[in-house]
PDB file of N, CA and C in Angstrom:
ATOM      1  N   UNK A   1       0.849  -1.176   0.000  1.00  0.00           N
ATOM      2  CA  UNK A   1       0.000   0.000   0.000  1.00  0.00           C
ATOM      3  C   UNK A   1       0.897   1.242   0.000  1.00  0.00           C
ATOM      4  N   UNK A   2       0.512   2.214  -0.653  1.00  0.00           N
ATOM      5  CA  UNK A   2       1.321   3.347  -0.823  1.00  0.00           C
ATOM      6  C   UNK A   2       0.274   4.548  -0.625  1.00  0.00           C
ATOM      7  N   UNK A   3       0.674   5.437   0.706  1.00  0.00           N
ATOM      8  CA  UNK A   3       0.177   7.056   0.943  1.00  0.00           C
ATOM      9  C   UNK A   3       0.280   7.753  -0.997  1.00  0.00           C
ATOM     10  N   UNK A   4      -0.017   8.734  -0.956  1.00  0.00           N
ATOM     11  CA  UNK A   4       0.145   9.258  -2.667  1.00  0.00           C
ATOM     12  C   UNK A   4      -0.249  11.218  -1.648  1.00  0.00           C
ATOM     13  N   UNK A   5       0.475  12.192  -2.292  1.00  0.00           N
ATOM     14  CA  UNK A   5      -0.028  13.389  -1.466  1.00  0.00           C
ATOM     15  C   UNK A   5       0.403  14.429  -3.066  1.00  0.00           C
ATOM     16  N   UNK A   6      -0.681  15.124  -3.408  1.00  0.00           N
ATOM     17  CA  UNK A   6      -0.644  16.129  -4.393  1.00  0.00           C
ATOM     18  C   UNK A   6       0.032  17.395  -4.100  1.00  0.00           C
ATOM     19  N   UNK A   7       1.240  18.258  -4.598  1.00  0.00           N
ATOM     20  CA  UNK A   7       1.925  19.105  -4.256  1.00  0.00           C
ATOM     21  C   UNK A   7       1.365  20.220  -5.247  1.00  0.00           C
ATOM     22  N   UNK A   8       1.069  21.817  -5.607  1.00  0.00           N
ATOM     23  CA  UNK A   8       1.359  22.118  -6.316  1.00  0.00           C
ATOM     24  C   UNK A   8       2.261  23.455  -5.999  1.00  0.00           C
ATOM     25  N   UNK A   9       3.179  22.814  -6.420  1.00  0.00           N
ATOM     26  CA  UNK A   9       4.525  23.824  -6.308  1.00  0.00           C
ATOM     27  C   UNK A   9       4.636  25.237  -7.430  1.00  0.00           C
ATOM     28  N   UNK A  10       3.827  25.262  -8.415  1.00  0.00           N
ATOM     29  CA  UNK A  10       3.627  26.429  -9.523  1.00  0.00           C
ATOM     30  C   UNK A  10       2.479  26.013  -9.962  1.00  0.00           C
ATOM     31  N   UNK A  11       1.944  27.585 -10.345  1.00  0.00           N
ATOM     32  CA  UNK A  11       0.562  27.594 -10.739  1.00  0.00           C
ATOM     33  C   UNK A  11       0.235  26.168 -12.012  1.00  0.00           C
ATOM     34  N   UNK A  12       1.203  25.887 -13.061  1.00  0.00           N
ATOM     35  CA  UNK A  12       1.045  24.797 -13.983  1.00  0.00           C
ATOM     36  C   UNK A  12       1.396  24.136 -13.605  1.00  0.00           C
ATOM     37  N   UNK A  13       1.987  23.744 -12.624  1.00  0.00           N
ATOM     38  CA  UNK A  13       2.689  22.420 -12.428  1.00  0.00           C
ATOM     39  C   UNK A  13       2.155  21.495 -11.190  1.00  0.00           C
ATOM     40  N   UNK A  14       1.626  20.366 -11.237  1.00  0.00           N
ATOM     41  CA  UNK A  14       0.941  19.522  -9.996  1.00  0.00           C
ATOM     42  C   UNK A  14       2.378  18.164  -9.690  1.00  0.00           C
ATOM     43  N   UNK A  15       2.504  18.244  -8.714  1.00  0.00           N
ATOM     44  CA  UNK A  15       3.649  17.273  -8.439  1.00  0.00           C
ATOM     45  C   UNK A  15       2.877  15.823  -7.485  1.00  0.00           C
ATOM     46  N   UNK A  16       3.336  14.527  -7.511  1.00  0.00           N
ATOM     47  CA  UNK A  16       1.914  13.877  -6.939  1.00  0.00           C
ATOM     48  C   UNK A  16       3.617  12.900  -6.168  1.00  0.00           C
ATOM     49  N   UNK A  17       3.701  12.668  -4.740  1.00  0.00           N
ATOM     50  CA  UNK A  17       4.218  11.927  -4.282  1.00  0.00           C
ATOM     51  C   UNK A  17       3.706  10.607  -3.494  1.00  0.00           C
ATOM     52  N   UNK A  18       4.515   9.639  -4.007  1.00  0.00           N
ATOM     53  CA  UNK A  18       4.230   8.083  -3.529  1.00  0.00           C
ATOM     54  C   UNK A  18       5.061   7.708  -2.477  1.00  0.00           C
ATOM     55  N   UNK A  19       4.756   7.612  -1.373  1.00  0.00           N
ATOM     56  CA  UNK A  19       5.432   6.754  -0.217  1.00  0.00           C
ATOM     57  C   UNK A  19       4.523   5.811   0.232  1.00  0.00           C
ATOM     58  N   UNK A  20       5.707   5.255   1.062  1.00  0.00           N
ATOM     59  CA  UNK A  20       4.879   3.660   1.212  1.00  0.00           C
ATOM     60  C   UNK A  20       4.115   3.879   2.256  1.00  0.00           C
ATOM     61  N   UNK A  21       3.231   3.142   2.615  1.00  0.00           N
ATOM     62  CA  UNK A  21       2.148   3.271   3.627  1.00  0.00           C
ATOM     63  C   UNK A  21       2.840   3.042   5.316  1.00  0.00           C
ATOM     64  N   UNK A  22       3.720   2.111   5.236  1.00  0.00           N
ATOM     65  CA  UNK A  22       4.737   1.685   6.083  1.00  0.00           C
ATOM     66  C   UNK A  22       5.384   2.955   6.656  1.00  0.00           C
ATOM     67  N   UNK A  23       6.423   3.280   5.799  1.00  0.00           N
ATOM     68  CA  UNK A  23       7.266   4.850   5.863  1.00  0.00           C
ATOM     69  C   UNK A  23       6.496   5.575   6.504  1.00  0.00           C
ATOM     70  N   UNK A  24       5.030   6.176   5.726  1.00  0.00           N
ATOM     71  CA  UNK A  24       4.366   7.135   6.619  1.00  0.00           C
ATOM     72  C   UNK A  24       3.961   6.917   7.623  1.00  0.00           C
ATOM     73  N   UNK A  25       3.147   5.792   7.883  1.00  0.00           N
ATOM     74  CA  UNK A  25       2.943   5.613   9.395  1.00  0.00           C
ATOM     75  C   UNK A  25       4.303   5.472  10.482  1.00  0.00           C
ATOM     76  N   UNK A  26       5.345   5.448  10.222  1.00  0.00           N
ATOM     77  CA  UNK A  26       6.329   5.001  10.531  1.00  0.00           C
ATOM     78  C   UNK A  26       6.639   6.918  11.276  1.00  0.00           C
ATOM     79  N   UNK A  27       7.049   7.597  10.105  1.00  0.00           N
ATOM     80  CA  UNK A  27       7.516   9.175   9.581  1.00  0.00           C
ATOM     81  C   UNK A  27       6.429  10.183   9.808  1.00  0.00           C
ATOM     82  N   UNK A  28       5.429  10.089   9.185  1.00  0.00           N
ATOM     83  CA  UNK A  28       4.590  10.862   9.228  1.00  0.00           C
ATOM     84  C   UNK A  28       5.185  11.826   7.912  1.00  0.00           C
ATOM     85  N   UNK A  29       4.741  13.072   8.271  1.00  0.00           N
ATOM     86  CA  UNK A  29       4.973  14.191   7.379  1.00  0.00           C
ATOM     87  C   UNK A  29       6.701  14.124   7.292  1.00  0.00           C
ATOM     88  N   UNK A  30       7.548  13.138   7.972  1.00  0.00           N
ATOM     89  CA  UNK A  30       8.784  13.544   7.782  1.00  0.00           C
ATOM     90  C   UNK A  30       9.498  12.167   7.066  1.00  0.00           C
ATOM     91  N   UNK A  31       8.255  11.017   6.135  1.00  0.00           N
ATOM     92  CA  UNK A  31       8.297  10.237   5.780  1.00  0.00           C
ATOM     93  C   UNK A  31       9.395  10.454   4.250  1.00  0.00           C
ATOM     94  N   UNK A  32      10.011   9.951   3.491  1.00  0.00           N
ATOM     95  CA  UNK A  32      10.795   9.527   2.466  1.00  0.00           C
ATOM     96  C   UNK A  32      10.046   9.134   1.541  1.00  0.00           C
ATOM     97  N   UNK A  33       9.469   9.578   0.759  1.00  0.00           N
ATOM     98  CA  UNK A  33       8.825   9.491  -0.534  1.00  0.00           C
ATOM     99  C   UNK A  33       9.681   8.163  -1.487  1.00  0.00           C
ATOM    100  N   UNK A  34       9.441   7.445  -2.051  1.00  0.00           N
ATOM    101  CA  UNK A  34       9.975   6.502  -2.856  1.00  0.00           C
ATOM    102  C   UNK A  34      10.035   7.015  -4.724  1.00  0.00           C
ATOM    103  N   UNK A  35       8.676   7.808  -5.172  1.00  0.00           N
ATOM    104  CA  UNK A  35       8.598   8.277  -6.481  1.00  0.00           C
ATOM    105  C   UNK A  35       8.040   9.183  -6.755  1.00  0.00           C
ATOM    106  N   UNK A  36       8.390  10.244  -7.209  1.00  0.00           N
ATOM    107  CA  UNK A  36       7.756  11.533  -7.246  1.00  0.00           C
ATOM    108  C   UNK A  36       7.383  11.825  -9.024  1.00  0.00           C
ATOM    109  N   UNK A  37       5.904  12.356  -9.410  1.00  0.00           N
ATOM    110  CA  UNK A  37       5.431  12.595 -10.273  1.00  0.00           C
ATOM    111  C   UNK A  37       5.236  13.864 -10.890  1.00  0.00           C
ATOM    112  N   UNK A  38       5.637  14.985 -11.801  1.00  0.00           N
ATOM    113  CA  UNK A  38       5.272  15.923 -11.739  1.00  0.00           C
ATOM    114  C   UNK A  38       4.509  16.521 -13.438  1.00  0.00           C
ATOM    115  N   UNK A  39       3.535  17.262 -13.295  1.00  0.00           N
ATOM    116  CA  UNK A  39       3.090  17.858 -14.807  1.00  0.00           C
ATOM    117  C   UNK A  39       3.095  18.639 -14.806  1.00  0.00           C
ATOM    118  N   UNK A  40       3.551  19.050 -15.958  1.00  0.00           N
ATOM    119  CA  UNK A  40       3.675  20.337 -16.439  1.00  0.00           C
ATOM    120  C   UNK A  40       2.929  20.820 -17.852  1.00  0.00           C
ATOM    121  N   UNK A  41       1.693  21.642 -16.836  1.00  0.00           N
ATOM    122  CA  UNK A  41       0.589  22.125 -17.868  1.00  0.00           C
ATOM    123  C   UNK A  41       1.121  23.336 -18.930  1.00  0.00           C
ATOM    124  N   UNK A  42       2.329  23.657 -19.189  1.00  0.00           N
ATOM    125  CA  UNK A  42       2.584  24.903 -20.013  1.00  0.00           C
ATOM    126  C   UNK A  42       2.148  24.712 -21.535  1.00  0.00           C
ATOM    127  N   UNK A  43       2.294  23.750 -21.661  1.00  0.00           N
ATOM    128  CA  UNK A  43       1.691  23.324 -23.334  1.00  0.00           C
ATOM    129  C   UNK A  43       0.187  22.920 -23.491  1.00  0.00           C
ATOM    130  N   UNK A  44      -0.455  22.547 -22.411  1.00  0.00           N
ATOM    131  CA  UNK A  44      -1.939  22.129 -21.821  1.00  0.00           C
ATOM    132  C   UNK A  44      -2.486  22.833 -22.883  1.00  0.00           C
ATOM    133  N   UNK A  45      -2.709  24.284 -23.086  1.00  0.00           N
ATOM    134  CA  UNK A  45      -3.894  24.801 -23.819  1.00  0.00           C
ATOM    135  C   UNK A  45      -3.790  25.396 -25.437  1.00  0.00           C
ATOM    136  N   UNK A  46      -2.095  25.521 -25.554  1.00  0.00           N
ATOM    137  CA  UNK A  46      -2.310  25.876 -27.060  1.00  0.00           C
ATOM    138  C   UNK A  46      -1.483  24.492 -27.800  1.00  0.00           C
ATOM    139  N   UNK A  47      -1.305  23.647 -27.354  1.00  0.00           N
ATOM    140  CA  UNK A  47      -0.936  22.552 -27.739  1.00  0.00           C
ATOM    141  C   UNK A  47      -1.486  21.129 -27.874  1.00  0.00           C
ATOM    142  N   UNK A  48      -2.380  21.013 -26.875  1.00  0.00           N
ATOM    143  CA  UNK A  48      -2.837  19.858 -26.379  1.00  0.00           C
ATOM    144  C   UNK A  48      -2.041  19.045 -25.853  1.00  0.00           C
ATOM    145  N   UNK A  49      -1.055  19.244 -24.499  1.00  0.00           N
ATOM    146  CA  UNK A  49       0.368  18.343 -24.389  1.00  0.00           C
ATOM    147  C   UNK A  49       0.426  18.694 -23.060  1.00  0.00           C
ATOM    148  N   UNK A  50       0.813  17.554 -22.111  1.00  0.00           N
ATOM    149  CA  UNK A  50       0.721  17.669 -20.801  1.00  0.00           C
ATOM    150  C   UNK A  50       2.130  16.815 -20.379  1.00  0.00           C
ATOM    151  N   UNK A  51       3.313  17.701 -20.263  1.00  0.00           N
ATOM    152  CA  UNK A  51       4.456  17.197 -19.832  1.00  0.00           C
ATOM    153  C   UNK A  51       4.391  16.341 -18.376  1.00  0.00           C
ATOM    154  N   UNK A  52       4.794  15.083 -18.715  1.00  0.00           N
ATOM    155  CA  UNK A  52       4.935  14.214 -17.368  1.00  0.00           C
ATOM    156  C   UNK A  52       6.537  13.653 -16.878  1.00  0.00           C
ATOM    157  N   UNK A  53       7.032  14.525 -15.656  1.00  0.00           N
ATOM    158  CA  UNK A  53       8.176  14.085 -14.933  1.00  0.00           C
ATOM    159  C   UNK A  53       8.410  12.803 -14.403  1.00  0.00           C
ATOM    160  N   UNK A  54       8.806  11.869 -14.000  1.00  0.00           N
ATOM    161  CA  UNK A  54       9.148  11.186 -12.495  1.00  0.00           C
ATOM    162  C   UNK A  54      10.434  10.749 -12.307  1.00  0.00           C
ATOM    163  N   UNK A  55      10.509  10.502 -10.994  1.00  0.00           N
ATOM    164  CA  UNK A  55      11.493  10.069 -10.397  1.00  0.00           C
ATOM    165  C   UNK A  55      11.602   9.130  -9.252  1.00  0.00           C
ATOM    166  N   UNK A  56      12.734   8.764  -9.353  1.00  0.00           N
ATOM    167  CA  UNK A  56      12.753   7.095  -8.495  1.00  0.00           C
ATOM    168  C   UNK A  56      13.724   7.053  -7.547  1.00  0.00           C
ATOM    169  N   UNK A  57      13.266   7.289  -5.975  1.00  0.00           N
ATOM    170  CA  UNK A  57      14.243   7.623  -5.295  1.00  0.00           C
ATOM    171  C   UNK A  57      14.970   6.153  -4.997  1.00  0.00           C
ATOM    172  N   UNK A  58      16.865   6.258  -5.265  1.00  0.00           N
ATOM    173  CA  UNK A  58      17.206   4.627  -4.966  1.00  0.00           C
ATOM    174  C   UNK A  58      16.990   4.238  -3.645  1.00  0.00           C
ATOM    175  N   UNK A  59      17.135   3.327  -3.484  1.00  0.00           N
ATOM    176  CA  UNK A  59      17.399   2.156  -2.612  1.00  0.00           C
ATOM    177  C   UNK A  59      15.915   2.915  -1.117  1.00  0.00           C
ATOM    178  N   UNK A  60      14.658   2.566  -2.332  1.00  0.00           N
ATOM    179  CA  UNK A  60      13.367   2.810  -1.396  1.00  0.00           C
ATOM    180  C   UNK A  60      12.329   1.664  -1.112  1.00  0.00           C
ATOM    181  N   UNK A  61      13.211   0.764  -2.011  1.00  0.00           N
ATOM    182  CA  UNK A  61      12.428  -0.533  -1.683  1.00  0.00           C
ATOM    183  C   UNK A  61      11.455  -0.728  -3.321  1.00  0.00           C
ATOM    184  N   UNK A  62      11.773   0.331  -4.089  1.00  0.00           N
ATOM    185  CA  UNK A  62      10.714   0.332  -5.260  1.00  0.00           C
ATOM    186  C   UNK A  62      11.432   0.182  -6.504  1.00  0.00           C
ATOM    187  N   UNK A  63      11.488  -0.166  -7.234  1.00  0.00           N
ATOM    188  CA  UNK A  63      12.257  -0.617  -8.990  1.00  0.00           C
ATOM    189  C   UNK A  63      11.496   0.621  -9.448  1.00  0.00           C
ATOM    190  N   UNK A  64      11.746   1.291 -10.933  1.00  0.00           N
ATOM    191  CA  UNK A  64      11.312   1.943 -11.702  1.00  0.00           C
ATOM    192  C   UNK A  64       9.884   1.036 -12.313  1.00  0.00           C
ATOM    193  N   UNK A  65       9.962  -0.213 -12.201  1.00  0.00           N
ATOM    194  CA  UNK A  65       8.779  -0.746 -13.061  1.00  0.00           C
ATOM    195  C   UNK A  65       7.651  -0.939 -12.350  1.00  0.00           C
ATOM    196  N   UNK A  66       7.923  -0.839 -10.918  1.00  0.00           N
ATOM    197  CA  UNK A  66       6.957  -0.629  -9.537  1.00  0.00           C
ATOM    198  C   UNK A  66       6.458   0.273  -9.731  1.00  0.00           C
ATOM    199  N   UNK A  67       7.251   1.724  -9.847  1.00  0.00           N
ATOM    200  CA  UNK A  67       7.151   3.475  -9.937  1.00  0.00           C
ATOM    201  C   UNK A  67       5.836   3.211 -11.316  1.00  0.00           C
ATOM    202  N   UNK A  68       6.531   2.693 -12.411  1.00  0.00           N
ATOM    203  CA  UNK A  68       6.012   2.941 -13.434  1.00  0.00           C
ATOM    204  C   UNK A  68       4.431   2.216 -13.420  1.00  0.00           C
ATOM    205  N   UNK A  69       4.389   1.314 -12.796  1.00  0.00           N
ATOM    206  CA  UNK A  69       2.513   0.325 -12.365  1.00  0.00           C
ATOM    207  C   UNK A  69       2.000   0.961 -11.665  1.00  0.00           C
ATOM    208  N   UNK A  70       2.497   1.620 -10.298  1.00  0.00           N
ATOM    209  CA  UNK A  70       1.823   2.691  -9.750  1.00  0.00           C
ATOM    210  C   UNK A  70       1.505   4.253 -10.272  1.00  0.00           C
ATOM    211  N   UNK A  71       2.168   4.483 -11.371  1.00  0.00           N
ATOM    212  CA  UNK A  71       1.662   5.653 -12.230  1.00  0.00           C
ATOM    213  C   UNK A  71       0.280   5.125 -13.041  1.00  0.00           C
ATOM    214  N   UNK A  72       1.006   3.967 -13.408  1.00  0.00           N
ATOM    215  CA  UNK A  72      -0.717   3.484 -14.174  1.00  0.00           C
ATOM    216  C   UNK A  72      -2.245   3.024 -13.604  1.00  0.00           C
ATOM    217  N   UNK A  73      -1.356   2.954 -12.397  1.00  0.00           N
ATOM    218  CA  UNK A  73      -2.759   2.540 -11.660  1.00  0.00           C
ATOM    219  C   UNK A  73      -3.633   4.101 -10.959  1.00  0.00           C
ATOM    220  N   UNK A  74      -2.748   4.966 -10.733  1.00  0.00           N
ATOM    221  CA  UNK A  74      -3.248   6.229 -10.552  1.00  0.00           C
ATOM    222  C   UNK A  74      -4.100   6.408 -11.490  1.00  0.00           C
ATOM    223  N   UNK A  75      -3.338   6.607 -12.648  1.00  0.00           N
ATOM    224  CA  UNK A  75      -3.813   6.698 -14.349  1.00  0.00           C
ATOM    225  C   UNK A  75      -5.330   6.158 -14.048  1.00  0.00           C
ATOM    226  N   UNK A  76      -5.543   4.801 -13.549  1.00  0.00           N
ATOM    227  CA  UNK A  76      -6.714   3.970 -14.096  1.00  0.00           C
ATOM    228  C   UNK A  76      -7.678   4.658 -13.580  1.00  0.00           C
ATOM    229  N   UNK A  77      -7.145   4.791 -11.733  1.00  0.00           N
ATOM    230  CA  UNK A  77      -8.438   5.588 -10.696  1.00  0.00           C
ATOM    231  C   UNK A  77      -8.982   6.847 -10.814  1.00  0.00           C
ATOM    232  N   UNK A  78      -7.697   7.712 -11.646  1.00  0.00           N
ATOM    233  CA  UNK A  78      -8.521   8.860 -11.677  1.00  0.00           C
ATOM    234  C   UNK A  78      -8.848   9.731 -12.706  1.00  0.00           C
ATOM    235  N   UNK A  79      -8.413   8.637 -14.292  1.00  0.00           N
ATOM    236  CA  UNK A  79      -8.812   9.400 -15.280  1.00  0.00           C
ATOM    237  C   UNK A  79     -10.140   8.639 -15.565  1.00  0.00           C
ATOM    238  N   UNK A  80     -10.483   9.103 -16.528  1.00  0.00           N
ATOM    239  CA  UNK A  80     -12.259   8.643 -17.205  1.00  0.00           C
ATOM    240  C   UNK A  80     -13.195   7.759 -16.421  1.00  0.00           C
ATOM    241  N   UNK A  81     -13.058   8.364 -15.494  1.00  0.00           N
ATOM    242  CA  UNK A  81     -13.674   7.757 -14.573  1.00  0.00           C
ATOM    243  C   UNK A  81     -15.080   7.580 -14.998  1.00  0.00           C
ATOM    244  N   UNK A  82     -15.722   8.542 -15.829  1.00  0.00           N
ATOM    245  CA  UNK A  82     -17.010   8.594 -15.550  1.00  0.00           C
ATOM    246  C   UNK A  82     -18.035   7.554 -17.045  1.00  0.00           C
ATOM    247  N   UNK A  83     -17.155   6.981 -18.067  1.00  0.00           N
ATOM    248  CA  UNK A  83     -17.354   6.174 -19.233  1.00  0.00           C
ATOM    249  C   UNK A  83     -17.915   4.930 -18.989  1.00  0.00           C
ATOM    250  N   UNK A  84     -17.539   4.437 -17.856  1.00  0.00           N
ATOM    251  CA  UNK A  84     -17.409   2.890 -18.036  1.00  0.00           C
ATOM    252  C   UNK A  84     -17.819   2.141 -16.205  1.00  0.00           C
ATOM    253  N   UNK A  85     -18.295   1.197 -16.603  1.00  0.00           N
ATOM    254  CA  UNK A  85     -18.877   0.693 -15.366  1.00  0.00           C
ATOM    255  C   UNK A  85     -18.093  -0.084 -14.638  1.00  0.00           C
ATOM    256  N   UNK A  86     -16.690  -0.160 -14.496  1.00  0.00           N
ATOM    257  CA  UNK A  86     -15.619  -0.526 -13.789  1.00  0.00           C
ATOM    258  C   UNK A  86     -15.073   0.757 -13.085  1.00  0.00           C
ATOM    259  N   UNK A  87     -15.351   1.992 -14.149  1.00  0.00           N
ATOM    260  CA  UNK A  87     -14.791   3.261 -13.916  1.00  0.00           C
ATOM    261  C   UNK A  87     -15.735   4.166 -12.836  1.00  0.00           C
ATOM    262  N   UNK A  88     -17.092   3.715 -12.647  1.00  0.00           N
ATOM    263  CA  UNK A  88     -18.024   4.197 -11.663  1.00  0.00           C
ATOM    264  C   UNK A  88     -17.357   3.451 -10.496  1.00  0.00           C
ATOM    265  N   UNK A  89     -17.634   2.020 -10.714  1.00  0.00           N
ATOM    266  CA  UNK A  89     -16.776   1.482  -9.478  1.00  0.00           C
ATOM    267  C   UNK A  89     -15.533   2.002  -8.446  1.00  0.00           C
ATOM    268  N   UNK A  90     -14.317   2.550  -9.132  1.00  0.00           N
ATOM    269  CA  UNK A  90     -13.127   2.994  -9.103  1.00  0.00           C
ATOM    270  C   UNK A  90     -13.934   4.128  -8.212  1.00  0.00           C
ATOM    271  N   UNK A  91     -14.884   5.046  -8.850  1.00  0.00           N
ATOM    272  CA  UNK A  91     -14.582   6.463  -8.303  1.00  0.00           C
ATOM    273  C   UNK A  91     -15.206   6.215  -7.344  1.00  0.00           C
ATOM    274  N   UNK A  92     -16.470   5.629  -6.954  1.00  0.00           N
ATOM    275  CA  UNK A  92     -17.320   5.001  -5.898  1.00  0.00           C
ATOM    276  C   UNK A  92     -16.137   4.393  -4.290  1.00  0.00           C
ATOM    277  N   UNK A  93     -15.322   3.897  -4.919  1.00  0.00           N
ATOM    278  CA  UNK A  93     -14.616   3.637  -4.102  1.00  0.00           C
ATOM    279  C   UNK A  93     -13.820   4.678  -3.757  1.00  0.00           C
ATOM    280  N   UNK A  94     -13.071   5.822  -4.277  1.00  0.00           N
ATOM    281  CA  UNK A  94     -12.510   6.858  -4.106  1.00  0.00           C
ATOM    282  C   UNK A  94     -13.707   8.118  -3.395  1.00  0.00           C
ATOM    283  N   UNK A  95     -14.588   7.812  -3.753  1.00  0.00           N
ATOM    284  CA  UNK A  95     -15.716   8.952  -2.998  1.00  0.00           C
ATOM    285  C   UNK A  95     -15.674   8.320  -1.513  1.00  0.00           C
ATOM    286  N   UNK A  96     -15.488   6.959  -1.293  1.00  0.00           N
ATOM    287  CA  UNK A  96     -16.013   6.697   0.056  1.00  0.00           C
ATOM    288  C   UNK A  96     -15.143   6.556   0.925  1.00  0.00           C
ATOM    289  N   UNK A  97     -13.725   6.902   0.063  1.00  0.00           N
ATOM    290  CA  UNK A  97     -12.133   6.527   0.811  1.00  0.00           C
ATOM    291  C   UNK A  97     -12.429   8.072   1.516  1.00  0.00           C
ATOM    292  N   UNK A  98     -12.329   8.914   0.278  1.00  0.00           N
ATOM    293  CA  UNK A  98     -12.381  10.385   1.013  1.00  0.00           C
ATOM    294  C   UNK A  98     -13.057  10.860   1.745  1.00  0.00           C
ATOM    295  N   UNK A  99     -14.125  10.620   1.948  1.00  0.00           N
ATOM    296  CA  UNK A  99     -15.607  10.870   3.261  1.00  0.00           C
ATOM    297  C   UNK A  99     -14.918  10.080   4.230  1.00  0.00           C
ATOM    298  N   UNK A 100     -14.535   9.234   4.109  1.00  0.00           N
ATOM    299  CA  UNK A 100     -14.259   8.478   5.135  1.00  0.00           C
ATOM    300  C   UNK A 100     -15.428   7.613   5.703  1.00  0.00           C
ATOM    301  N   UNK A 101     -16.049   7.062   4.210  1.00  0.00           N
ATOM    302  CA  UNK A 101     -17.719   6.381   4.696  1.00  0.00           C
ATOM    303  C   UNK A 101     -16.655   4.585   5.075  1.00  0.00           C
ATOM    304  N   UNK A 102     -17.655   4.464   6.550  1.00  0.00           N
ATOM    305  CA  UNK A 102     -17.593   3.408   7.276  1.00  0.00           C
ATOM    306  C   UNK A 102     -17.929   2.217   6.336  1.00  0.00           C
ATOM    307  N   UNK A 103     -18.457   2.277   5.078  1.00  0.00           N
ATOM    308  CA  UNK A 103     -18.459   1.119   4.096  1.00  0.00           C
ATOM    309  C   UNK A 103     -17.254   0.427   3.459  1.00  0.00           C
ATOM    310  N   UNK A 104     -16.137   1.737   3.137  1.00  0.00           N
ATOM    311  CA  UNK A 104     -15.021   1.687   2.268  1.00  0.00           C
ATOM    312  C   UNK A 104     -14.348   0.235   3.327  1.00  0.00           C
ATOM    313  N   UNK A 105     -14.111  -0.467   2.050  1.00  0.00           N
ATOM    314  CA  UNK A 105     -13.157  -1.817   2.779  1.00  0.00           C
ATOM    315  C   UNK A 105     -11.977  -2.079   1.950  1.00  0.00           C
ATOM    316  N   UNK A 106     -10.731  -1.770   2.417  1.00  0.00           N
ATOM    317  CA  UNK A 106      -9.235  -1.977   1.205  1.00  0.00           C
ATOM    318  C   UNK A 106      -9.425  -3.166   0.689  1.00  0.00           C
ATOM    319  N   UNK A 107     -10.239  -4.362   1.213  1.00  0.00           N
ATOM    320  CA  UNK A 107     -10.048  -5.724   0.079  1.00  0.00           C
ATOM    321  C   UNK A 107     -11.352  -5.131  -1.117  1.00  0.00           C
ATOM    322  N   UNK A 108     -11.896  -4.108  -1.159  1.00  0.00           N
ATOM    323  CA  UNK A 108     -12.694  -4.116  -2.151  1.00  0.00           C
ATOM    324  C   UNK A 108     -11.783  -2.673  -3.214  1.00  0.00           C
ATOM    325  N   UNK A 109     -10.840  -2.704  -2.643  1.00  0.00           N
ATOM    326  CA  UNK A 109      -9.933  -1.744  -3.575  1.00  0.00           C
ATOM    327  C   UNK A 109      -8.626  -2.916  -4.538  1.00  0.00           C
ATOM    328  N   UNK A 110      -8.467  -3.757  -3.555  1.00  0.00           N
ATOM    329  CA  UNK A 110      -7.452  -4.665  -3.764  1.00  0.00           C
ATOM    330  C   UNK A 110      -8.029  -5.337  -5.005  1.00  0.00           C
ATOM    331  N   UNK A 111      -9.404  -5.617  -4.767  1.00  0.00           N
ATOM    332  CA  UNK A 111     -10.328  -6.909  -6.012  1.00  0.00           C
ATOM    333  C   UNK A 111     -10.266  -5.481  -6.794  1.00  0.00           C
ATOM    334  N   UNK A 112     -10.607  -4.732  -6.945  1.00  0.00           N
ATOM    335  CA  UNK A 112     -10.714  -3.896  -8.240  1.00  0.00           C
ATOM    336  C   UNK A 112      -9.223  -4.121  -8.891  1.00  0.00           C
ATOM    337  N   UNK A 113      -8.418  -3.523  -8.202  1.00  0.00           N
ATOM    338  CA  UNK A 113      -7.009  -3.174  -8.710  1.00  0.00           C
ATOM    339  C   UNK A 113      -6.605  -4.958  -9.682  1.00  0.00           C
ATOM    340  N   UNK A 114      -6.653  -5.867  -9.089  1.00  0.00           N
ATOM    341  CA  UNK A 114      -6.664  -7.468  -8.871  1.00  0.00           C
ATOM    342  C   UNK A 114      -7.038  -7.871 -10.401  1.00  0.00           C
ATOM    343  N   UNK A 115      -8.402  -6.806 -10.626  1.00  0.00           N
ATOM    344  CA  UNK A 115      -8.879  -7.394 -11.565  1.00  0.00           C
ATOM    345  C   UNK A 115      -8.370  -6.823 -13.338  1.00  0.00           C
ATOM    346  N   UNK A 116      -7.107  -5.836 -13.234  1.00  0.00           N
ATOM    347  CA  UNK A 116      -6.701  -5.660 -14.195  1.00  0.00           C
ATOM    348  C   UNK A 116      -5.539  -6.319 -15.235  1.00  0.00           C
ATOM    349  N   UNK A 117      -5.063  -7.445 -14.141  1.00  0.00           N
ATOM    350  CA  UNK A 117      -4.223  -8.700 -15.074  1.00  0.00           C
ATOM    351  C   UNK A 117      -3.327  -8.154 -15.300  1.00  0.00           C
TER     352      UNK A 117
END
């Protein structure tokens, strides 16, 4: 399990950090991030182009191809969410993580994630 915390450090730019769930409970706010994500919207509107950074901090316990499945799985939860009836699911589960509704159960995040092969 991995904490994830959205930075935005410049008005175009959103930076998204991954630490492990471990670390933070461990650290807290003074936890060691493992992969850091950043975009850069400067081309966003007369281009159609959304520059994507990352980085892989060594020896965090994470490979680049870890970094790189957990970008895609972000990818899965929080783009198009709203098309597809796996994609209601996803956000359903993200609405009830964030309320903090007493329903949300991590093995019903795990079977979603589980079910992309």
């Amino acid at each position: 399990m991995h904490f994830l915390q959205w930075t935005f450090p410049a008005p175009r730019t959103s930076t998204i950090i991954f630490t492990s769930l471990a670390e933070y409970k461990l650290r807290g706010e003074l936890a060691v991030p493992h992969t850091t994500l950043s975009h850069h919207l400067e081309l966003a509107d007369g281009k159609g182009v959304v520059l994507a950074q990352g980085a892989v901090t060594p020896e965090r316990g994470v490979t680049a191809d870890d970094a790189r499945w957990l970008v895609m799985a972000l990818q899965k939860f929080y783009g198009a969410l709203e098309s597809e009836e796996s994609g209601m699911r996803r956000k359903r589960l993200l609405e009830m993580f964030s309320k903090g509704d007493g329903g949300f159960k991590v093995e019903s995040l795990i079977e979603e994630v589980e079910k992309w092969g």
